[in-house]
C-alpha atoms as a PDB file:
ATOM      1  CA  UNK A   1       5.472  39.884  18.508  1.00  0.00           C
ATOM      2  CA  UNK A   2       7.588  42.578  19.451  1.00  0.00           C
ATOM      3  CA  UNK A   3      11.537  41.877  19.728  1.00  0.00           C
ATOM      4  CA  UNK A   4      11.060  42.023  23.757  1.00  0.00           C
ATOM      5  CA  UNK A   5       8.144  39.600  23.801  1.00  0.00           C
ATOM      6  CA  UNK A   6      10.439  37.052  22.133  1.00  0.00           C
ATOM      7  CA  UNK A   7      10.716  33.955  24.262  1.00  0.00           C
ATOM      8  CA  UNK A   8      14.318  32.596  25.683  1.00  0.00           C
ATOM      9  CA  UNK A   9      13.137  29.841  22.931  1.00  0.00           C
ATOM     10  CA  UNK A  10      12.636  31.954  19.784  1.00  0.00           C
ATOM     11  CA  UNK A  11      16.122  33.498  20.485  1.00  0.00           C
ATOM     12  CA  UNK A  12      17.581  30.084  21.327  1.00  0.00           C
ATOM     13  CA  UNK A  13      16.409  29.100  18.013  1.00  0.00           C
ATOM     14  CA  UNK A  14      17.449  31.775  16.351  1.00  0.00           C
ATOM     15  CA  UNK A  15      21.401  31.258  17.539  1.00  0.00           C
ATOM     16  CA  UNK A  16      20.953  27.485  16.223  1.00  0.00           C
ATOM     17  CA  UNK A  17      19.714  28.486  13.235  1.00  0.00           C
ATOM     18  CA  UNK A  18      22.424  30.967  12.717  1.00  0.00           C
ATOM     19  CA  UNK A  19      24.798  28.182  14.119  1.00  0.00           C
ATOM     20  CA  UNK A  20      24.164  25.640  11.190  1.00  0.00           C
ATOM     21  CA  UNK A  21      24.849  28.310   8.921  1.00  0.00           C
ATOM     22  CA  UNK A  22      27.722  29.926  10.216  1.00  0.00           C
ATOM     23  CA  UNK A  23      29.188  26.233  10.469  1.00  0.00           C
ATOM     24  CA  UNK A  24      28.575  25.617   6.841  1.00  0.00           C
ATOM     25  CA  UNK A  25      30.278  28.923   5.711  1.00  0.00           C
ATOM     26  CA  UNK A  26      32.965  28.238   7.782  1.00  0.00           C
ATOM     27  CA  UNK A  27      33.024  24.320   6.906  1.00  0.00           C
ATOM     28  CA  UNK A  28      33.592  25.992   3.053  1.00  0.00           C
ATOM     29  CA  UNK A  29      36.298  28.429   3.917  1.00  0.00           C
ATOM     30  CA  UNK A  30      37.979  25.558   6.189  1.00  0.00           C
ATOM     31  CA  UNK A  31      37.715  23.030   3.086  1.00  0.00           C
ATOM     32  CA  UNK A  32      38.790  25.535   0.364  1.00  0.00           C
ATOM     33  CA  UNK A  33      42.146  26.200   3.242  1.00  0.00           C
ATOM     34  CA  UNK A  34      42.953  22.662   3.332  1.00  0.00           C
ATOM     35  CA  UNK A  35      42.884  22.428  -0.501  1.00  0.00           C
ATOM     36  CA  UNK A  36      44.695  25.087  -1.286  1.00  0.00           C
ATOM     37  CA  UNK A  37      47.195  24.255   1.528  1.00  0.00           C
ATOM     38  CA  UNK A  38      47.271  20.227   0.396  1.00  0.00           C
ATOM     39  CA  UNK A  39      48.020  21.446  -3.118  1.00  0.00           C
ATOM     40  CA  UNK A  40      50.881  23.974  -1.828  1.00  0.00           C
ATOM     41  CA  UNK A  41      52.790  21.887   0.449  1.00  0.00           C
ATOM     42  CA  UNK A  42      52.103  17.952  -1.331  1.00  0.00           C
ATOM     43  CA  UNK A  43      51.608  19.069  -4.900  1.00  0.00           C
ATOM     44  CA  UNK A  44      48.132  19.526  -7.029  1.00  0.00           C
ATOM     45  CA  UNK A  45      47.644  15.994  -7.078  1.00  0.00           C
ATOM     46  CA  UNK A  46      47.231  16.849  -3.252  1.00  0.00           C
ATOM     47  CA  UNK A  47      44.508  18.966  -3.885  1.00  0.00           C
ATOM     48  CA  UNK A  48      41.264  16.759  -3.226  1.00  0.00           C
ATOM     49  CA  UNK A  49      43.148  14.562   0.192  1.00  0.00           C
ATOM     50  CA  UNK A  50      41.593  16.445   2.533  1.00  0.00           C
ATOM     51  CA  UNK A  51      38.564  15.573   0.938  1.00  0.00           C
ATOM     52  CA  UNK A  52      39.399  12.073   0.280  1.00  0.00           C
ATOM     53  CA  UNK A  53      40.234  11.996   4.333  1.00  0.00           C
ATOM     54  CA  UNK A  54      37.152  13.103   5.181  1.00  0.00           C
ATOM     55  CA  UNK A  55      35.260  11.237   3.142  1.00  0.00           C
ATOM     56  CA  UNK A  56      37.747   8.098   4.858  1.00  0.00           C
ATOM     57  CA  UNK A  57      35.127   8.117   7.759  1.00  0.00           C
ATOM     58  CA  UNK A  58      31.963   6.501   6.335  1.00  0.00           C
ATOM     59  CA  UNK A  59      34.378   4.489   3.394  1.00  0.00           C
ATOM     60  CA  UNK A  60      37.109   3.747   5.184  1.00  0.00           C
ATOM     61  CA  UNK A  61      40.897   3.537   4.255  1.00  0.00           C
ATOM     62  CA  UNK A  62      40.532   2.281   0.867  1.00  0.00           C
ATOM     63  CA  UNK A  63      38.901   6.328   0.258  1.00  0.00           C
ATOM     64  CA  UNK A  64      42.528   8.108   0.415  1.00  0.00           C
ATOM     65  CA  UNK A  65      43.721   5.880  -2.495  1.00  0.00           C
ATOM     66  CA  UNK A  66      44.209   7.302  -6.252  1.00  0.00           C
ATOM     67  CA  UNK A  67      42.495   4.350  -7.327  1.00  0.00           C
ATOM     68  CA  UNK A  68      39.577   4.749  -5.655  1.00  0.00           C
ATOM     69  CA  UNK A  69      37.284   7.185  -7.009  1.00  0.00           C
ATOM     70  CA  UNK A  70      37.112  10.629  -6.402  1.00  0.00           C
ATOM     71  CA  UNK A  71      33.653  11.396  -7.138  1.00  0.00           C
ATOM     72  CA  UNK A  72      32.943   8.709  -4.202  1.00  0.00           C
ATOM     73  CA  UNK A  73      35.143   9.910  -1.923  1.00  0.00           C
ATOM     74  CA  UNK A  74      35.153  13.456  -2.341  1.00  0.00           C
ATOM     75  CA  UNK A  75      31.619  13.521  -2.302  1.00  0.00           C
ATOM     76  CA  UNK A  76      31.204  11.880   0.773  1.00  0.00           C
ATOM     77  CA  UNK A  77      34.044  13.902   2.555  1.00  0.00           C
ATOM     78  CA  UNK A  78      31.890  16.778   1.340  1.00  0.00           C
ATOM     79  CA  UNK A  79      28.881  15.723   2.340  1.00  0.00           C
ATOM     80  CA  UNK A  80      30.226  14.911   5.961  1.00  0.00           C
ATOM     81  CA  UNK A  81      32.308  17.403   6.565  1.00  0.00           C
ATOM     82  CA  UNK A  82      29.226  19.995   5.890  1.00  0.00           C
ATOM     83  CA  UNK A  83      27.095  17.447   8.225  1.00  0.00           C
ATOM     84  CA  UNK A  84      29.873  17.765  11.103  1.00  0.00           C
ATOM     85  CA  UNK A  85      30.398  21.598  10.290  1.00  0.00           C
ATOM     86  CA  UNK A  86      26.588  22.770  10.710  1.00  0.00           C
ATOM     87  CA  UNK A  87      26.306  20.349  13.981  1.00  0.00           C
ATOM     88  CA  UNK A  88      29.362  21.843  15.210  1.00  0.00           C
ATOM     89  CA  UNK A  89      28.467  25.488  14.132  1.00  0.00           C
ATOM     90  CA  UNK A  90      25.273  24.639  15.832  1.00  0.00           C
ATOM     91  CA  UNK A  91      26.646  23.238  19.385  1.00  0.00           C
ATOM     92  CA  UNK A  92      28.976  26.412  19.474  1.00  0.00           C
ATOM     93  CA  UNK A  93      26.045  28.637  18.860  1.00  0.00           C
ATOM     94  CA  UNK A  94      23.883  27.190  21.324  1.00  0.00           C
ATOM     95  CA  UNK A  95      26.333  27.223  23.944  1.00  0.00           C
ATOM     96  CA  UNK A  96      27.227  30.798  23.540  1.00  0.00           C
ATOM     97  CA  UNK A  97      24.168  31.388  24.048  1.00  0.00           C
ATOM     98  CA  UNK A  98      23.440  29.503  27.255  1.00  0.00           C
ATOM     99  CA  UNK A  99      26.429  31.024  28.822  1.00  0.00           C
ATOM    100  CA  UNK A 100      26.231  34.964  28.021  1.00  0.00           C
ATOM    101  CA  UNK A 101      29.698  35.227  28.894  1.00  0.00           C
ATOM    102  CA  UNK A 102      30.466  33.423  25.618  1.00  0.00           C
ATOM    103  CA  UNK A 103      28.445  36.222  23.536  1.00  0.00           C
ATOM    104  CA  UNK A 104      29.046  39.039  25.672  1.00  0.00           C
ATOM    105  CA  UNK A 105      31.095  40.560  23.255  1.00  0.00           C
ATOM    106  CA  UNK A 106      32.566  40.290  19.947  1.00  0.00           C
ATOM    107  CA  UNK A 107      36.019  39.682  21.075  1.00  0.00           C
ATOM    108  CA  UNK A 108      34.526  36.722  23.330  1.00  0.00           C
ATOM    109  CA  UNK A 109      32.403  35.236  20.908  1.00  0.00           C
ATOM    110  CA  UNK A 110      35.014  35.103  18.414  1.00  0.00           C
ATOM    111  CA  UNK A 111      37.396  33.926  20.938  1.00  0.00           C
ATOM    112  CA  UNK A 112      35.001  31.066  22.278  1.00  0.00           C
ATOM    113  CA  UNK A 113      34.642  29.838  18.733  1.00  0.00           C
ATOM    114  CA  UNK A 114      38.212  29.687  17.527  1.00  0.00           C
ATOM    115  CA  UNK A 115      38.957  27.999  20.834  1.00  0.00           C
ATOM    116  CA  UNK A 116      36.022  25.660  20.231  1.00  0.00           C
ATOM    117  CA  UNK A 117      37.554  24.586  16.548  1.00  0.00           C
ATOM    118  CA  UNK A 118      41.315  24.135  18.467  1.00  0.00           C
ATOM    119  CA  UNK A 119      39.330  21.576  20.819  1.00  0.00           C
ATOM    120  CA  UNK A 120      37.562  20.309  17.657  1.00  0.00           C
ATOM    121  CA  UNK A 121      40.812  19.536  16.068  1.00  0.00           C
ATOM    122  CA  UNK A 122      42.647  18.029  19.445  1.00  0.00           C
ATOM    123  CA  UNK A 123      39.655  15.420  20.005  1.00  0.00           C
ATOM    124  CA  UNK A 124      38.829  14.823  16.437  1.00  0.00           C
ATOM    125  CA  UNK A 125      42.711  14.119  15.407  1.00  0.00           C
ATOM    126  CA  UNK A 126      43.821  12.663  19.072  1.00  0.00           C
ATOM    127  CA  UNK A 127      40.932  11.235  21.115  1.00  0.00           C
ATOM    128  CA  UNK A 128      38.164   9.971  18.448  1.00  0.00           C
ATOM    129  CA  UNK A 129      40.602   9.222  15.604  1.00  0.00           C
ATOM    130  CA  UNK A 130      42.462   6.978  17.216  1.00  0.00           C
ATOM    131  CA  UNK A 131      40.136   4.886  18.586  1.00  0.00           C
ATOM    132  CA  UNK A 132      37.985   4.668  15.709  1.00  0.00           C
ATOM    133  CA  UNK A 133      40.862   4.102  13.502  1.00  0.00           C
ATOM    134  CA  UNK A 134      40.856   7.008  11.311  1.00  0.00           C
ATOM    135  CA  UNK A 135      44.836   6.339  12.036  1.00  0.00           C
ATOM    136  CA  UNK A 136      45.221   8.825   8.459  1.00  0.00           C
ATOM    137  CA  UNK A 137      44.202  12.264  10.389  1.00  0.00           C
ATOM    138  CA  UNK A 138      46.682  12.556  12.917  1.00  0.00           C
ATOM    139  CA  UNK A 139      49.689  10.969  10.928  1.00  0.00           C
ATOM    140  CA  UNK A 140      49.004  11.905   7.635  1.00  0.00           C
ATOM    141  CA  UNK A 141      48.376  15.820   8.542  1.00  0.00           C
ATOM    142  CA  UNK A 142      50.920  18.498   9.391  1.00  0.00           C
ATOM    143  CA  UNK A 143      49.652  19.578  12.796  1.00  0.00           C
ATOM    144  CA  UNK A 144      50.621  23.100  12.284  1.00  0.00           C
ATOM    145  CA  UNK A 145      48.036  23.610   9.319  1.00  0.00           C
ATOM    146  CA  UNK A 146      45.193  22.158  11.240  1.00  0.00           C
ATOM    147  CA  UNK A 147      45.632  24.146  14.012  1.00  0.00           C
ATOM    148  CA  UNK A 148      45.424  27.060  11.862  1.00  0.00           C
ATOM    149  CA  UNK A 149      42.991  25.744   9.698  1.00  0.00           C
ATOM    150  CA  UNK A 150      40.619  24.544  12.912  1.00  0.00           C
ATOM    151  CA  UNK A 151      41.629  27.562  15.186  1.00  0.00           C
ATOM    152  CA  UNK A 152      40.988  30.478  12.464  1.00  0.00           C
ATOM    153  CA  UNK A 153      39.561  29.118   9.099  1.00  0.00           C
ATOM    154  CA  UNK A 154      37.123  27.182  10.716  1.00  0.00           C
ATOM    155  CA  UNK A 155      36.744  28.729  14.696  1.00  0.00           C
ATOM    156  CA  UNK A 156      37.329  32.433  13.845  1.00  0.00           C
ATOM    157  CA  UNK A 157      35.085  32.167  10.778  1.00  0.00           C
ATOM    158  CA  UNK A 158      32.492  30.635  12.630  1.00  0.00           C
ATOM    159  CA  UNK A 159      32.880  33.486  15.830  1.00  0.00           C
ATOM    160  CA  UNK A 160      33.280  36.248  13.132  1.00  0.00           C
ATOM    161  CA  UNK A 161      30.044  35.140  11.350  1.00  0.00           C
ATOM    162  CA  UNK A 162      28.009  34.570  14.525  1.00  0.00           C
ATOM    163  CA  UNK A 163      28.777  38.048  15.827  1.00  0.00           C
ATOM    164  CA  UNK A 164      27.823  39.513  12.502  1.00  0.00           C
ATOM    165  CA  UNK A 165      24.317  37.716  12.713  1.00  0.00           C
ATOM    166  CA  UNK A 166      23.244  35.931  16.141  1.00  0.00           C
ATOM    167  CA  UNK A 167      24.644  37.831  18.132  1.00  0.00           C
ATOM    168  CA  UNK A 168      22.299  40.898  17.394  1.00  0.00           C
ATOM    169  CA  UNK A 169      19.453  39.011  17.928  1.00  0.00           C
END
């Protein structure tokens, strides 16, 4: 099959494939921000929080304590925050690709995406979290790092990666 007898499918496929990948790499270059940013500003026993936080929404509270053990809760924060990254990656993928406007160029796309992780940070950290009681994201995080770590290390990764790859597809 020739690259113009691919179906609106194939190529639909092919952006949510590329999706769940771009939203792992930039789930790993968001995490490894975080860190590095924890450590900086709280000290190195800061380094693993963000982690630990993430890994608060399947364990609970009781995951952000030093007592509790990191190997738990750092490997569950991993483990869903790579789970939320790839859906994410995916949903922003897909819906560039429904609306061309999105992916019409690589300023766009790369636009759409970082404003996709600013919206992923303002409904994760102000709508969901509160409701659920994840009560630790929005009051234990400075909001000026996740809006740089959500807007750029995780949005403008994401566009940057998906106009490398889907994009030409």
């Amino acid at each position: 099959m020739t690259t113009t007898e691919r179906t609106r499918s194939d190529v639909l496929s092919d952006w949510l494939k590329h999706g769940l990948i771009g939203g792992i790499v930039a789930g790993i270059v968001f995490a490894m921000f975080e860190m590095a940013t924890a450590a900086i500003l709280d000290g190195p026993d800061a380094f693993f929080m963000p982690l630990r936080m993430i890994g608060g929404i399947v364990l609970g509270e009781r995951a952000l304590e030093p007592t509790s053990s990191l190997v738990t809760a750092g490997g569950a924060g991993l483990i869903v925050h790579m789970v939320l990254s790839a859906a994410f990656g995916m949903g922003v993928a897909g819906l560039a690709r429904s609306i061309p406007m999105l992916a019409s160029s690589a300023v766009s796309l790369i636009a759409w995406a970082s404003v996709a992780g600013l919206g992923l940070w303002l409904v994760n950290f102000y709508v969901i979290a509160p409701i659920v009681g994840w009560n630790w994201f929005p009051e234990g995080t400075n909001p000026i790092v996740q809006f740089v770590a959500h807007t750029f290390f995780y949005g403008s990764v994401l566009g940057i990666y998906l106009n490398a790859v889907a994009r030409r597809v």
